[in-house]
Protein backbone atom coordinates (compact mmCIF):
# COMPACT_ATOMS: atom_id res chain seq x y z
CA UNK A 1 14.00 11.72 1.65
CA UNK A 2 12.14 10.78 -1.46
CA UNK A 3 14.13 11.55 -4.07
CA UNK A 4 11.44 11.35 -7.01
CA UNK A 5 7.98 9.75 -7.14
CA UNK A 6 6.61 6.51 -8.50
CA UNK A 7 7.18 6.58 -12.38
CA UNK A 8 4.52 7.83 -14.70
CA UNK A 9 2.80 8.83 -11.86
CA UNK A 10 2.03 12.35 -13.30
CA UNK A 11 -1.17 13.20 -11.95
CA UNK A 12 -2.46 15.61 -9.55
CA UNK A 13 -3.95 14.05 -6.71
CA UNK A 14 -7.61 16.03 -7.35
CA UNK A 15 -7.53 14.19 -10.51
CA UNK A 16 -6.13 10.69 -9.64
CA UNK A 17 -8.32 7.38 -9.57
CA UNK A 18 -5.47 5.71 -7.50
CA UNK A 19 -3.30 6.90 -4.71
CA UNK A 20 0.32 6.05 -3.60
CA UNK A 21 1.90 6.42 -0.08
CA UNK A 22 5.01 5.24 1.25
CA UNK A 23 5.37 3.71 5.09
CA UNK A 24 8.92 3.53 6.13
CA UNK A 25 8.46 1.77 8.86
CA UNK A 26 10.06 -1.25 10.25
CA UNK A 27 10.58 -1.19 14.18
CA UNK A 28 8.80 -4.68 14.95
CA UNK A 29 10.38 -6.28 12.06
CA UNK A 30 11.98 -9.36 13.84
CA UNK A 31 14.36 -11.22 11.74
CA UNK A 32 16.04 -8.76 9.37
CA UNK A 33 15.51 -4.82 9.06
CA UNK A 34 15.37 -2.82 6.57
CA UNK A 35 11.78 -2.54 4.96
CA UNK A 36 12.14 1.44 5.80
CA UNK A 37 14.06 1.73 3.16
CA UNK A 38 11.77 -0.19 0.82
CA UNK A 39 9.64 3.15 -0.38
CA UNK A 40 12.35 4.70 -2.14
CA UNK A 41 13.94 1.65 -3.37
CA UNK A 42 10.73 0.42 -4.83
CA UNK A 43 10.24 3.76 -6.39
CA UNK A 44 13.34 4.14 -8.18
CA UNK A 45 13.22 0.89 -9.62
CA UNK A 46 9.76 1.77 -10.63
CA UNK A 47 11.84 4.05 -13.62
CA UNK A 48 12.83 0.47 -15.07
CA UNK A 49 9.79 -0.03 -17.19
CA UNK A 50 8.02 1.29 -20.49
CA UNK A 51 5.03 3.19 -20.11
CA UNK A 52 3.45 0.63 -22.62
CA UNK A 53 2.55 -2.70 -20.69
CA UNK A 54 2.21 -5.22 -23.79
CA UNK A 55 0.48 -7.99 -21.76
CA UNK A 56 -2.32 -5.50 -20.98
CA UNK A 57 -1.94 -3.22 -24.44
CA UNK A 58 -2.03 -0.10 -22.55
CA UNK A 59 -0.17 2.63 -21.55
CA UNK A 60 0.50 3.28 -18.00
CA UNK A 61 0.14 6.79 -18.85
CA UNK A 62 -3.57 7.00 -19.72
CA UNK A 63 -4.36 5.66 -15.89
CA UNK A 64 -4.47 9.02 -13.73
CA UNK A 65 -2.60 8.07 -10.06
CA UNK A 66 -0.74 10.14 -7.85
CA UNK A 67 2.15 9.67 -5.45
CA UNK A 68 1.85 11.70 -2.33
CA UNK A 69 5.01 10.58 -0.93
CA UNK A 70 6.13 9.00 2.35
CA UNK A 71 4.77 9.22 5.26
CA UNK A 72 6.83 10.31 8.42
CA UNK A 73 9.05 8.23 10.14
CA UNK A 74 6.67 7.23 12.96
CA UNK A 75 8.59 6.85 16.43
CA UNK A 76 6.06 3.71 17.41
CA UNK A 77 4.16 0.89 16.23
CA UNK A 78 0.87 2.77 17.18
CA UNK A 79 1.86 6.34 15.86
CA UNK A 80 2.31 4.60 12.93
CA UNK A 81 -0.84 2.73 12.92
CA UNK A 82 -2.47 6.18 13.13
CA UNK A 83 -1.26 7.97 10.94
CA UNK A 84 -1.50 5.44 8.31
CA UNK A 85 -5.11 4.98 8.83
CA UNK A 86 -5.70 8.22 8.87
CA UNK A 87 -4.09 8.80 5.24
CA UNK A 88 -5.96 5.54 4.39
CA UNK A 89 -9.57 7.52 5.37
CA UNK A 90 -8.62 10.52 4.18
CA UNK A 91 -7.49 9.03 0.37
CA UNK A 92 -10.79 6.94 0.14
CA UNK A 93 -13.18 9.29 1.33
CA UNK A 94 -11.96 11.69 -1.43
CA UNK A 95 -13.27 9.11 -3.58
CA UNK A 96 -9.45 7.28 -4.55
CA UNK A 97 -8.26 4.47 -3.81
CA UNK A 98 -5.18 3.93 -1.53
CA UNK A 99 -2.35 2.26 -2.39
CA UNK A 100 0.65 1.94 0.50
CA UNK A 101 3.96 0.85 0.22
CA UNK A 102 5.95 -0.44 2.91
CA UNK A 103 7.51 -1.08 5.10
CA UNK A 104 6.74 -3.98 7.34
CA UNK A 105 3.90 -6.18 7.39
CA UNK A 106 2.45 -4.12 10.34
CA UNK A 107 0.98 -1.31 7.72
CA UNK A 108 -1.34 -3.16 6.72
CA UNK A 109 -3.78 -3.38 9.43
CA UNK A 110 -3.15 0.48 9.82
CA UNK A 111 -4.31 0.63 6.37
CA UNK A 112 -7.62 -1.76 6.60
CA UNK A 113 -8.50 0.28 9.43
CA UNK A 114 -8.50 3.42 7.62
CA UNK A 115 -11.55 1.85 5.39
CA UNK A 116 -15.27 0.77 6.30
CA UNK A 117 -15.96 -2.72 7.80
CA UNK A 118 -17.52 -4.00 4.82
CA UNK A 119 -14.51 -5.06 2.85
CA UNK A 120 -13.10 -8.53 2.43
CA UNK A 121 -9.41 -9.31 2.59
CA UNK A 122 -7.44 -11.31 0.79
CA UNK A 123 -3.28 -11.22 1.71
CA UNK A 124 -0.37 -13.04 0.10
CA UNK A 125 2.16 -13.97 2.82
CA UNK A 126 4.11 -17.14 3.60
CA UNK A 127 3.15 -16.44 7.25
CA UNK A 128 -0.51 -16.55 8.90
CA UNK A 129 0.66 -13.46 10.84
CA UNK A 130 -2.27 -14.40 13.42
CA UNK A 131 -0.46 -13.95 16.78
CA UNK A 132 -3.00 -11.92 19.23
CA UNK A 133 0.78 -10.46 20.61
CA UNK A 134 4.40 -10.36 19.52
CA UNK A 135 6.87 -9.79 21.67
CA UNK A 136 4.57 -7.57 23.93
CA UNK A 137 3.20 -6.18 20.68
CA UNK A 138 0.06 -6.34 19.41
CA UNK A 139 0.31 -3.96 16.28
CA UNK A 140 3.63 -6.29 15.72
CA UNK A 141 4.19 -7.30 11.86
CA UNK A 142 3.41 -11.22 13.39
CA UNK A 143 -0.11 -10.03 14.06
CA UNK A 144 -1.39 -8.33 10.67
CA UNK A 145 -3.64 -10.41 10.03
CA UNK A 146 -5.63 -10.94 13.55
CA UNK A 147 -5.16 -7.31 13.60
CA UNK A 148 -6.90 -7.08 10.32
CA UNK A 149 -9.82 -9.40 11.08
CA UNK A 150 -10.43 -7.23 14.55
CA UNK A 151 -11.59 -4.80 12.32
CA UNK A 152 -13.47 -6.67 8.82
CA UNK A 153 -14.39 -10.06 10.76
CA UNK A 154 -12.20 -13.41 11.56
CA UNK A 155 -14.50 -14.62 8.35
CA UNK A 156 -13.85 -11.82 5.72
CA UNK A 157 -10.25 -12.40 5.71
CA UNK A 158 -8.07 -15.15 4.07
CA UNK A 159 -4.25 -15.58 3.26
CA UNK A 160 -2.32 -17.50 0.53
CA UNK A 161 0.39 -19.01 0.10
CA UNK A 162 1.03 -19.42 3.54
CA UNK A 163 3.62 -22.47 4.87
CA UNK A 164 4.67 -21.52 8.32
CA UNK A 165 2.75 -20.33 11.68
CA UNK A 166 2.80 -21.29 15.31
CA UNK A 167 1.57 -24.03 17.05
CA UNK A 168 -0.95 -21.25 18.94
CA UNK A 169 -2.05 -19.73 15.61
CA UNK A 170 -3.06 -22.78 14.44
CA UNK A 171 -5.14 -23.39 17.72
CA UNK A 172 -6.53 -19.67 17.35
CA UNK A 173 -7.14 -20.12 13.66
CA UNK A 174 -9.26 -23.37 14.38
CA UNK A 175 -10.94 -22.12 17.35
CA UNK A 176 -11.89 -18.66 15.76
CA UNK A 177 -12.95 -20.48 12.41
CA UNK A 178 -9.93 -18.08 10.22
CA UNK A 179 -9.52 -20.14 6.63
CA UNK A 180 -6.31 -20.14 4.42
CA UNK A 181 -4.73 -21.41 2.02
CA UNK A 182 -1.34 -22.84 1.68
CA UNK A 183 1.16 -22.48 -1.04
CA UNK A 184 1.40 -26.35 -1.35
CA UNK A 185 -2.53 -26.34 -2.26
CA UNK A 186 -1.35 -23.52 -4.66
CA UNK A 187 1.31 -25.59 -6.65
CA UNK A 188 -0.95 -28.44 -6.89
CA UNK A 189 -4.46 -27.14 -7.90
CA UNK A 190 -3.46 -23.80 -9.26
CA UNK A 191 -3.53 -19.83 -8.31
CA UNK A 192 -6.95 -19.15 -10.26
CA UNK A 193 -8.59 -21.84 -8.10
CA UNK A 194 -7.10 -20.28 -5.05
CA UNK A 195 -7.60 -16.90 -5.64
CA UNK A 196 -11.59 -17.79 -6.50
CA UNK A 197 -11.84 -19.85 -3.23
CA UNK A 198 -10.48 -16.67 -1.69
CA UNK A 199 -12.87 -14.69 -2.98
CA UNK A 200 -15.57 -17.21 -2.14
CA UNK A 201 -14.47 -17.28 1.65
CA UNK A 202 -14.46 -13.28 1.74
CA UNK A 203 -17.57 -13.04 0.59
CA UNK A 204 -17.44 -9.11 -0.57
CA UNK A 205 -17.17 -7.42 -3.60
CA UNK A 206 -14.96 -4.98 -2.34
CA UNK A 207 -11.79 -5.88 -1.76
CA UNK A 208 -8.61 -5.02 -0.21
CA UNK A 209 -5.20 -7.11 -1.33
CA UNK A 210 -2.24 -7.33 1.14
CA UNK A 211 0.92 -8.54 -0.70
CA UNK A 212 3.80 -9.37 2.06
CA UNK A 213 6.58 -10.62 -0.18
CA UNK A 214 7.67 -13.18 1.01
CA UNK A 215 4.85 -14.99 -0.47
CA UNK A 216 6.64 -15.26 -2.83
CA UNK A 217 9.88 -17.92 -3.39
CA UNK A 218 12.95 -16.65 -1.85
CA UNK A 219 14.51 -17.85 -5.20
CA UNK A 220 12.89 -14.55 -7.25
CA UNK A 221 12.74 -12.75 -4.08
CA UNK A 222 15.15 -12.75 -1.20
CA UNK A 223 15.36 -9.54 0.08
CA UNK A 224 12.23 -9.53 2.49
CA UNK A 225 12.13 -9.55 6.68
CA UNK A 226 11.34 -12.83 6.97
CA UNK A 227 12.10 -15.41 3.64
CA UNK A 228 10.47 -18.60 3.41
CA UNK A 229 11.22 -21.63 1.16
CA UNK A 230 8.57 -23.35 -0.86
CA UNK A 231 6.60 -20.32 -2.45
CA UNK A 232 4.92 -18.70 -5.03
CA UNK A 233 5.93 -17.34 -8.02
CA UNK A 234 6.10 -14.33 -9.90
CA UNK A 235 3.90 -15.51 -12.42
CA UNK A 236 1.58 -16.60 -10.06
CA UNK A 237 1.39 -13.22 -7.69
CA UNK A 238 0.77 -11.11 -11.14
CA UNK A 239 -2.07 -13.42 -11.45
CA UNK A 240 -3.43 -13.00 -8.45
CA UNK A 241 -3.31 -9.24 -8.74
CA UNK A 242 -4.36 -8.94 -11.94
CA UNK A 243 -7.48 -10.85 -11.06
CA UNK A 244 -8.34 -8.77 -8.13
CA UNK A 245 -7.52 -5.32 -8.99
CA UNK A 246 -10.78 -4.58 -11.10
CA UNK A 247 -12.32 -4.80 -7.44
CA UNK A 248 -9.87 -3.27 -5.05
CA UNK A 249 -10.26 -0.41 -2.83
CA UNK A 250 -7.11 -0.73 -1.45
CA UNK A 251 -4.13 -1.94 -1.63
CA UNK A 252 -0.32 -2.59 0.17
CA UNK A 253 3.07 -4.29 -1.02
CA UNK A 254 5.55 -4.93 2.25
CA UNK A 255 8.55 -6.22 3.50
CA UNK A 256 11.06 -5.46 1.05
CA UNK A 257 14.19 -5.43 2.55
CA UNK A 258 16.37 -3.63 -0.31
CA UNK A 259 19.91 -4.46 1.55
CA UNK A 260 19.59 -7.83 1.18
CA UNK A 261 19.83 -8.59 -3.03
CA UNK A 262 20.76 -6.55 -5.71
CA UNK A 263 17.38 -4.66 -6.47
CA UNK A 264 16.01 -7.51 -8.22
CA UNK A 265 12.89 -7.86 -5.11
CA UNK A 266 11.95 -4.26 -5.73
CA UNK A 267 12.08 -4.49 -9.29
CA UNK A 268 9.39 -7.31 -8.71
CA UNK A 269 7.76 -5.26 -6.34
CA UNK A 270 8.01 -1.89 -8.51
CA UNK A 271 5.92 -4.30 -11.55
CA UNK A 272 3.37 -5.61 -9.55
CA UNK A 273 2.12 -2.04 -8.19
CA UNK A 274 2.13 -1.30 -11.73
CA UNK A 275 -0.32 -4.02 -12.53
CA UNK A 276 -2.19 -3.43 -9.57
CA UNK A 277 -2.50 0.12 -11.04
CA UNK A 278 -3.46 -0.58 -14.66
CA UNK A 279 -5.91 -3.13 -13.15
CA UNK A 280 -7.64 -0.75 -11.14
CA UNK A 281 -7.80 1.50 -13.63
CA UNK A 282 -10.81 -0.03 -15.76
CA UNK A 283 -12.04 -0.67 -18.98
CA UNK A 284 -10.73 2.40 -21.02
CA UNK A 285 -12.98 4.31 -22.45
């Protein structure tokens, strides 16, 4: 049970520009459990911060977004992609934009489905995640990407920061023409030149980020399903975000597995919805 919302997140949802939802849902993760528990965790280290974000010189507080809460605990893989995308419809066709928080990596399809086709996506994960099936599964948190591009197009989607898939997804990936771009390429020519050759591949103006967290290093974040060495930074992902949130429709943060550190992952994950959210907020007026 949610014990209290997102911080700051005072508005009513008639009057919010930006919407929260929590997924607490992890039943395909496949190497550690626990991103159910993520929601809440990420939401009470949310209270860490000051209302004033210096870097941006505003106040969290002017930006109107609401919290609606989690979601039910979803008994399977597709009553979960259902009932996300549903939320995901109903937030954006009341004219807000949807922000979830998971959760496994798996949301995030449910979520892109919930939108029109005519959004590009760009998703921060040190996987490809384009399996057609995982272990029988084809809404499985190894297939959120080809899941994804099922729905916007095998050309309007692109991850970075990726350093590990299968022999087969790099056969798929080739044969079906899907571009990414690897954290090496990151490290070496820097994340505004990736996340503009992103934007270039995607080739929309709206946009929907995916943020699995184990883009970034295990170093700054170790609690996550699935950790990877060799990844991005902090630093880096706040970049990313803060680039891209002027043009998002929608948004998700997954795989934060809270058992596994001391809270330090959802504190990181807590701050970048924040940015995400004073980002999407606008020019004030």
């Amino acid at each position: 049970m949610v014990t209290r919302p997102f911080a700051d997140s005072v508005a009513s949802y008639d009057d919010a520009r930006v919407v929260l939802f929590g997924v607490p849902f992890d039943r395909t993760s496949s190497f550690r459990f626990g991103s159910r528990w993520a929601p809440d965790a990420i939401r009470e280290a949310s209270y860490n911060f000051e209302t004033y974000m210096m870097d941006h010189g505003r106040d969290i507080l002017d930006v109107k977004f609401h919290d609606l809460g989690n979601l039910e605990d979803f008994g399977t893989p597709e009553a979960m992609v259902k009932g996300v995308s549903e939320a995901s419809t109903r937030i954006a066709k009341a004219g807000k934009i949807p922000l979830a928080i998971g959760g496994e990596h798996s949301i995030a399809p449910a979520a892109v489905r919930g939108l029109p086709k005519d959004v590009g996506v760009i998703g921060l994960d040190a996987h490809l995640d384009f399996r057609d099936s995982y272990h029988d599964d084809k809404w499985s948190h190894a297939c959120s990407q080809r899941r994804i591009a099922d729905h916007v197009g095998f050309d309007r989607t692109v991850y970075a920061g990726v350093r590990s898939f299968s022999a087969e997804e790099k056969e798929d990936r080739e044969r079906l023409g899907l571009s990414f771009i690897s954290a090496y390429e990151i490290h070496q020519r820097g994340i505004e030149r990736a996340t503009d050759r992103a934007l270039h591949a995607i080739g929309r103006e709206k946009v929907y980020l995916t943020i699995d967290t184990d883009a970034i290093d295990p170093a700054f974040a170790p609690a996550v399903g699935n950790p990877e060495p060799f990844g991005l930074t902090p630093l880096q992902v706040k970049g990313v975000v803060n680039t891209l949130a002027p043009r998002l429709v929608g948004m998700d943060i997954n795989e934060v597995s809270p058992a596994w550190d001391q809270g330090q992952t959802a504190l990181l994950a807590a701050r970048l919805i924040r940015e995400a959210i004073i980002g999407m907020a606008g020019p004030e007026r």
